[in-house]
N, C-alpha and C. Protein backbone atom coordinates (compact mmCIF):
# COMPACT_ATOMS: atom_id res chain seq x y z
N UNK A 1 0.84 -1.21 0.00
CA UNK A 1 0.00 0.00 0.00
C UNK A 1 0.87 1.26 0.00
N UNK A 2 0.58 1.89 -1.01
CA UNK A 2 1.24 3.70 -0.91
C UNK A 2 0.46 4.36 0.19
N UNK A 3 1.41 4.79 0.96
CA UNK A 3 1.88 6.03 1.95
C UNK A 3 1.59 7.31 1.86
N UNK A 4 0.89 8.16 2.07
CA UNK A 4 0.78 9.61 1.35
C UNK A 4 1.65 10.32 2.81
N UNK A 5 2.08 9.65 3.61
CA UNK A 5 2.97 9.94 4.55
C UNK A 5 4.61 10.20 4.72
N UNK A 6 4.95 11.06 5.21
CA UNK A 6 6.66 10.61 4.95
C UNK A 6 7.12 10.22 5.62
N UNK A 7 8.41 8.92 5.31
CA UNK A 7 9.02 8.83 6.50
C UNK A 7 10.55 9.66 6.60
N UNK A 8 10.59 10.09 7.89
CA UNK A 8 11.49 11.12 8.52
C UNK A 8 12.88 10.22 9.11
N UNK A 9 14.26 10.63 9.01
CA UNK A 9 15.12 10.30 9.44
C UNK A 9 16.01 11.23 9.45
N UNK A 10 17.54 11.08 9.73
CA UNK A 10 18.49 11.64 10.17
C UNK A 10 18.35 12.78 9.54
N UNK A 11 18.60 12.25 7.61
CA UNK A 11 19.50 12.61 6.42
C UNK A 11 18.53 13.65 5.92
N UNK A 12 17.08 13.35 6.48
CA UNK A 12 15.68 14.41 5.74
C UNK A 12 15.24 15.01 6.64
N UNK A 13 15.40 15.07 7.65
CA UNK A 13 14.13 15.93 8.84
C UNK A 13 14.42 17.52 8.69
N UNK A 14 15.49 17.97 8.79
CA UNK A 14 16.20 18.97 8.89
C UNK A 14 15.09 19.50 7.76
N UNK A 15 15.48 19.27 6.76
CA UNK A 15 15.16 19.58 5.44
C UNK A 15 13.64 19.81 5.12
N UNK A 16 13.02 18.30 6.05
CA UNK A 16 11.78 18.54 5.34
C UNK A 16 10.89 19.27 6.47
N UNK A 17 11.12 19.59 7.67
CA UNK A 17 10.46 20.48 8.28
C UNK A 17 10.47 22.02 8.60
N UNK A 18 11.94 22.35 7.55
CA UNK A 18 11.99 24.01 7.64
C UNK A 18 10.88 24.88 7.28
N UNK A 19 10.25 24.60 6.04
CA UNK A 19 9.32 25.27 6.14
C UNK A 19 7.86 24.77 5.58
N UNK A 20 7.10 25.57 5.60
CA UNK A 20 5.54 25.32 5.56
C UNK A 20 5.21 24.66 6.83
N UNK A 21 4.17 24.38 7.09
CA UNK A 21 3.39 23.51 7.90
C UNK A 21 3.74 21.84 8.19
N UNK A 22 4.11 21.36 9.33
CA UNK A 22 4.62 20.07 9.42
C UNK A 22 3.98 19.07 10.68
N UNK A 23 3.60 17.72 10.66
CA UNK A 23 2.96 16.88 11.35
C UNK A 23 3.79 15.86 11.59
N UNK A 24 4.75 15.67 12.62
CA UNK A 24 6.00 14.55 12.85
C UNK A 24 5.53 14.04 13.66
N UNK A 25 5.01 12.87 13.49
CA UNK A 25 4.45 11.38 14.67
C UNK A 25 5.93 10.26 14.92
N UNK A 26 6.22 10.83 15.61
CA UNK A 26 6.90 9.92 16.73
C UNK A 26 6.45 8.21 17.27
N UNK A 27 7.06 7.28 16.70
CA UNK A 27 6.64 5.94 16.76
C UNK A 27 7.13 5.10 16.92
N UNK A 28 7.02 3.74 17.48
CA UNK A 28 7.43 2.60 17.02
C UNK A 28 7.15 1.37 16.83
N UNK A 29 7.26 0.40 16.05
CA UNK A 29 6.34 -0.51 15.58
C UNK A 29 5.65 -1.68 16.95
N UNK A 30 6.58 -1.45 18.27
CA UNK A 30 6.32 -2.23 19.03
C UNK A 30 4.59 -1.83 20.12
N UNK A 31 4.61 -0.30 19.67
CA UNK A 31 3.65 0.71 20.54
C UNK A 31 2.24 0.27 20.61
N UNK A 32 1.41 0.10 20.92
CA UNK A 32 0.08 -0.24 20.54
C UNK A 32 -0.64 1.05 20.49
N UNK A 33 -0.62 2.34 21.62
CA UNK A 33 -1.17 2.88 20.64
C UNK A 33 -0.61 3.55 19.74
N UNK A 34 0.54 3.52 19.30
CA UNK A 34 0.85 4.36 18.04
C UNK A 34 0.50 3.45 17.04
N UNK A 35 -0.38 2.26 16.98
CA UNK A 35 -0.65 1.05 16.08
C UNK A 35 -1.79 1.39 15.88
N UNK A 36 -2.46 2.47 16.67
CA UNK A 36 -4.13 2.92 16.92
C UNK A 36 -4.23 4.31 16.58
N UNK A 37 -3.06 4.88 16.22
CA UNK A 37 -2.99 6.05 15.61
C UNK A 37 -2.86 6.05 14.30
N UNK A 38 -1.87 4.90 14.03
CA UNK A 38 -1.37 4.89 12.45
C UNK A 38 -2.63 5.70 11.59
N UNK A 39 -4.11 5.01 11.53
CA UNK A 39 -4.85 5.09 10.71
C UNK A 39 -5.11 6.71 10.18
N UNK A 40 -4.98 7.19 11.96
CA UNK A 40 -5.78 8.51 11.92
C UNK A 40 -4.35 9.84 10.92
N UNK A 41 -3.17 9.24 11.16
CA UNK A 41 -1.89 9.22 10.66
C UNK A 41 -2.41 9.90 9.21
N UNK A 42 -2.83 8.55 8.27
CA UNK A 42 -3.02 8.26 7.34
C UNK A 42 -3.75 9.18 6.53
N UNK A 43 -4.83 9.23 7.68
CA UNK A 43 -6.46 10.05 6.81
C UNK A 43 -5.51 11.31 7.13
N UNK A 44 -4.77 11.96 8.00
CA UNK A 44 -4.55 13.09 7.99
C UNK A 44 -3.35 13.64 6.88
N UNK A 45 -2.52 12.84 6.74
CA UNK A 45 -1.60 12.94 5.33
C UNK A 45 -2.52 12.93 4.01
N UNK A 46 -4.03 12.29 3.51
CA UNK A 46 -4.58 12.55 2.81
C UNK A 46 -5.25 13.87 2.85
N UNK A 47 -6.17 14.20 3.46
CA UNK A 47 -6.73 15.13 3.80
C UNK A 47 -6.13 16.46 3.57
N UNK A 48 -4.61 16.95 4.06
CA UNK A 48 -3.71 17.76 4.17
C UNK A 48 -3.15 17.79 2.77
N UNK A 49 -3.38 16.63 2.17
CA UNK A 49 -2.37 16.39 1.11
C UNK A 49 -2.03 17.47 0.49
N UNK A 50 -1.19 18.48 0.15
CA UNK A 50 -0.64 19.63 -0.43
C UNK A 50 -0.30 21.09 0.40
N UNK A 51 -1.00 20.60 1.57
CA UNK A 51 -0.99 22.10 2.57
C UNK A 51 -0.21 21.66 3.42
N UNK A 52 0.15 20.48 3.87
CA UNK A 52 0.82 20.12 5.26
C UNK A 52 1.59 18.89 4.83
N UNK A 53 2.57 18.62 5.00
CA UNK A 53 3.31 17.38 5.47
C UNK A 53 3.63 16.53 6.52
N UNK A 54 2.85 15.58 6.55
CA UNK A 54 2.18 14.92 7.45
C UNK A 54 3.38 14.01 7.18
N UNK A 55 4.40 13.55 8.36
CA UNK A 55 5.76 12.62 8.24
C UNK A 55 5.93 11.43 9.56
N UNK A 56 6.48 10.81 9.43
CA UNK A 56 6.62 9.28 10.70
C UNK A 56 7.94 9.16 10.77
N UNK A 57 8.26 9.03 12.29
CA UNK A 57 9.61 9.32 12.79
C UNK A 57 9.78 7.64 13.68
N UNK A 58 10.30 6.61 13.30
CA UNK A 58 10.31 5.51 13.83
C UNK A 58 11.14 5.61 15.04
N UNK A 59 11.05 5.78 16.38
CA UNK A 59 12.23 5.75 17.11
C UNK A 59 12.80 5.34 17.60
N UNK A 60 13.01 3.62 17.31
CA UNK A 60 14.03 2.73 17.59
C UNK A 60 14.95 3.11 16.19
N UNK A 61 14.59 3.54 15.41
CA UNK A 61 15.71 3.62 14.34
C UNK A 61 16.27 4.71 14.39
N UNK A 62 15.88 5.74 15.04
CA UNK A 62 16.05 7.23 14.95
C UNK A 62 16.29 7.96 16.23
N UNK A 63 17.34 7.26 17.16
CA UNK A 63 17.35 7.56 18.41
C UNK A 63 17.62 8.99 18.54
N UNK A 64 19.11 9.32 18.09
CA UNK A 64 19.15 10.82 18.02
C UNK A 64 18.25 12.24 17.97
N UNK A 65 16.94 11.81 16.99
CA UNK A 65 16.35 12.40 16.87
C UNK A 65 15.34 12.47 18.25
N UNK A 66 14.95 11.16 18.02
CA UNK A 66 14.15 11.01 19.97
C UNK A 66 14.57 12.26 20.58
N UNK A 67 15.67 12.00 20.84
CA UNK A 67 17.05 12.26 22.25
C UNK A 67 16.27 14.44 21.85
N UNK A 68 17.02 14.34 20.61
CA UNK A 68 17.21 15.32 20.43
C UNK A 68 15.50 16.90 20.78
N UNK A 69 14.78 16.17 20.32
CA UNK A 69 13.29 16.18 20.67
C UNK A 69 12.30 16.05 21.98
N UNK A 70 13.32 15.20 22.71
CA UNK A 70 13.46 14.87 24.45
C UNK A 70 12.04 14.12 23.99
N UNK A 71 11.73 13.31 23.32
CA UNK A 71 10.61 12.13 23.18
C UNK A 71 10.98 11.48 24.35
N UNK A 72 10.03 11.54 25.24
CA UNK A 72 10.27 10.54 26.50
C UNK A 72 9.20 8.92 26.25
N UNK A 73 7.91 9.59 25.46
CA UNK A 73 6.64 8.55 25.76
C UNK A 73 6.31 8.84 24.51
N UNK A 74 5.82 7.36 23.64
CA UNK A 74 5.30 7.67 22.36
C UNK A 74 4.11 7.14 22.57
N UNK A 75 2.66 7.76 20.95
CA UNK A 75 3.45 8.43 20.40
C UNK A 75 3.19 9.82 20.58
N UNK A 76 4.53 10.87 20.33
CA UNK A 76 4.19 12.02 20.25
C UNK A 76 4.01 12.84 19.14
N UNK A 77 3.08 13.62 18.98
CA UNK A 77 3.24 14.30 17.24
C UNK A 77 3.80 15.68 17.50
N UNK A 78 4.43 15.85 17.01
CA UNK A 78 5.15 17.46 16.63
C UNK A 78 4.18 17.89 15.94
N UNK A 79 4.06 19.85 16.20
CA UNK A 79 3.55 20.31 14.48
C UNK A 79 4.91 21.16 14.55
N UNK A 80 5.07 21.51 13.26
CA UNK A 80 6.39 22.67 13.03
C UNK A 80 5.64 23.52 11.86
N UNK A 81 6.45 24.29 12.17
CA UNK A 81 5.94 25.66 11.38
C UNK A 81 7.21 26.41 11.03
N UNK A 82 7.86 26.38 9.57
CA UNK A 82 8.48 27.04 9.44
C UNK A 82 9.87 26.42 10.39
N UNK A 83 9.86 25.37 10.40
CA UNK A 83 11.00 24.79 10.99
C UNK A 83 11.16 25.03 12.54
N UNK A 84 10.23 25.50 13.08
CA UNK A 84 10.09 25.74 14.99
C UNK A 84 9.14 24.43 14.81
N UNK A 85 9.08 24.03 16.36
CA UNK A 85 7.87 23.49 16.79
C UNK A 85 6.74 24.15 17.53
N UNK A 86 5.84 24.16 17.24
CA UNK A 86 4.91 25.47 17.51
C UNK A 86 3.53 24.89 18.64
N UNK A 87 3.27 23.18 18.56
CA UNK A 87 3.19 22.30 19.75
C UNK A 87 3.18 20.72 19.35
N UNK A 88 2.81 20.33 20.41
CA UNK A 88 3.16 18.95 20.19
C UNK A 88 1.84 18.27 21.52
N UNK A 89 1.49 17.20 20.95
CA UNK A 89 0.61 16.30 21.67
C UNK A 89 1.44 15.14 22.05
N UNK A 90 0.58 14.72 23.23
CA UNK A 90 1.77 13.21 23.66
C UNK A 90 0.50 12.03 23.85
N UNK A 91 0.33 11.38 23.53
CA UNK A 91 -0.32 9.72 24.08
C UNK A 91 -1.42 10.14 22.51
N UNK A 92 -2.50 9.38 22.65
CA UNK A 92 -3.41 9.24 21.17
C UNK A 92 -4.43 9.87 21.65
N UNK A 93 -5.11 10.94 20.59
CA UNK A 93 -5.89 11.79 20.74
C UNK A 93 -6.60 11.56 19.38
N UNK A 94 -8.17 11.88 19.33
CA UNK A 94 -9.23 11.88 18.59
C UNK A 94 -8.51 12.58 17.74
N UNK A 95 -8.57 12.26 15.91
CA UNK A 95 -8.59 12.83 15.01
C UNK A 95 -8.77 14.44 14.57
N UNK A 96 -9.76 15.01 15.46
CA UNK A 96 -10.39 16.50 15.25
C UNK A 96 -9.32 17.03 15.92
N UNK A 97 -9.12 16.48 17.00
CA UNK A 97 -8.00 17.76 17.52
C UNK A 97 -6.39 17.68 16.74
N UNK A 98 -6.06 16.76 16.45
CA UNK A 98 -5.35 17.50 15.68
C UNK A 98 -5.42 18.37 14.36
N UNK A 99 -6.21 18.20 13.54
CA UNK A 99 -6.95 18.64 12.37
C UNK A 99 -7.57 20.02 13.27
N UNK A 100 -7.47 20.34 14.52
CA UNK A 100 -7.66 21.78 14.80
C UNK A 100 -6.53 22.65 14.90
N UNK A 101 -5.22 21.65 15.30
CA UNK A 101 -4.18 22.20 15.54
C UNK A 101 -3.58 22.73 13.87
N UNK A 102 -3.78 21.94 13.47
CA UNK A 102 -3.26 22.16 12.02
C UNK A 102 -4.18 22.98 11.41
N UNK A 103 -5.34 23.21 10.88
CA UNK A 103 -6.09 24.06 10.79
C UNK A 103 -5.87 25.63 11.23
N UNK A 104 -5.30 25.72 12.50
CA UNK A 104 -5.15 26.85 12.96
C UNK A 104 -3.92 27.57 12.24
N UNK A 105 -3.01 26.42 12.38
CA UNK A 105 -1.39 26.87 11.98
C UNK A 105 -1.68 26.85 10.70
N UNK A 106 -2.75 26.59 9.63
CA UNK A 106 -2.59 26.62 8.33
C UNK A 106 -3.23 28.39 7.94
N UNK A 107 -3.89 28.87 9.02
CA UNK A 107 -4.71 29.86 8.72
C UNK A 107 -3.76 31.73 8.18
């Protein structure tokens, strides 16, 4: 199945969250609920598709970045704006609220 999601690592994050509007979910395949988020993940990389970049940050593969992010508990989603982080949610939250957060930062 195609992805309308990106996945984020060392060599791209930098890059792909400087600017415009950005959605970095913090994950890992062992998580259950980031296994219960994936979906909402999904619809929101469609939905956004052209206004926001909606990206997946695995973090057993991507420790540095964790570290660097101070990810203590997944999963967590970043939004960035223009390459800041402007907020971030931690544990799994209903679909609408993030689609408010982003909404706002898109306005």
């Amino acid at each position: 199945m195609e992805h309308k999601y990106l996945v984020l690592d060392e060599s791209n994050f930098d890059e792909t969250v400087k600017d415009g509007v950005c959605l970095v979910d913090f994950w890992a395949t062992w998580c259950g609920p980031c296994k219960m988020l994936a979906p909402t993940i999904e619809e929101l990389a469609e939905d956004y598709e052209g206004r926001v970049k909606v990206c997946k940050v695995d973090v057993d593969e991507n420790q540095d970045l964790a570290m660097r992010f101070r990810v203590m508990s997944i999963p967590t989603v970043f939004f960035f704006k223009n390459g800041e982080v402007v907020n971030k949610m931690i544990g799994l939250s209903d679909k609408d609220e993030y689609e408010e957060i982003l909404d706002s930062l898109l306005k």
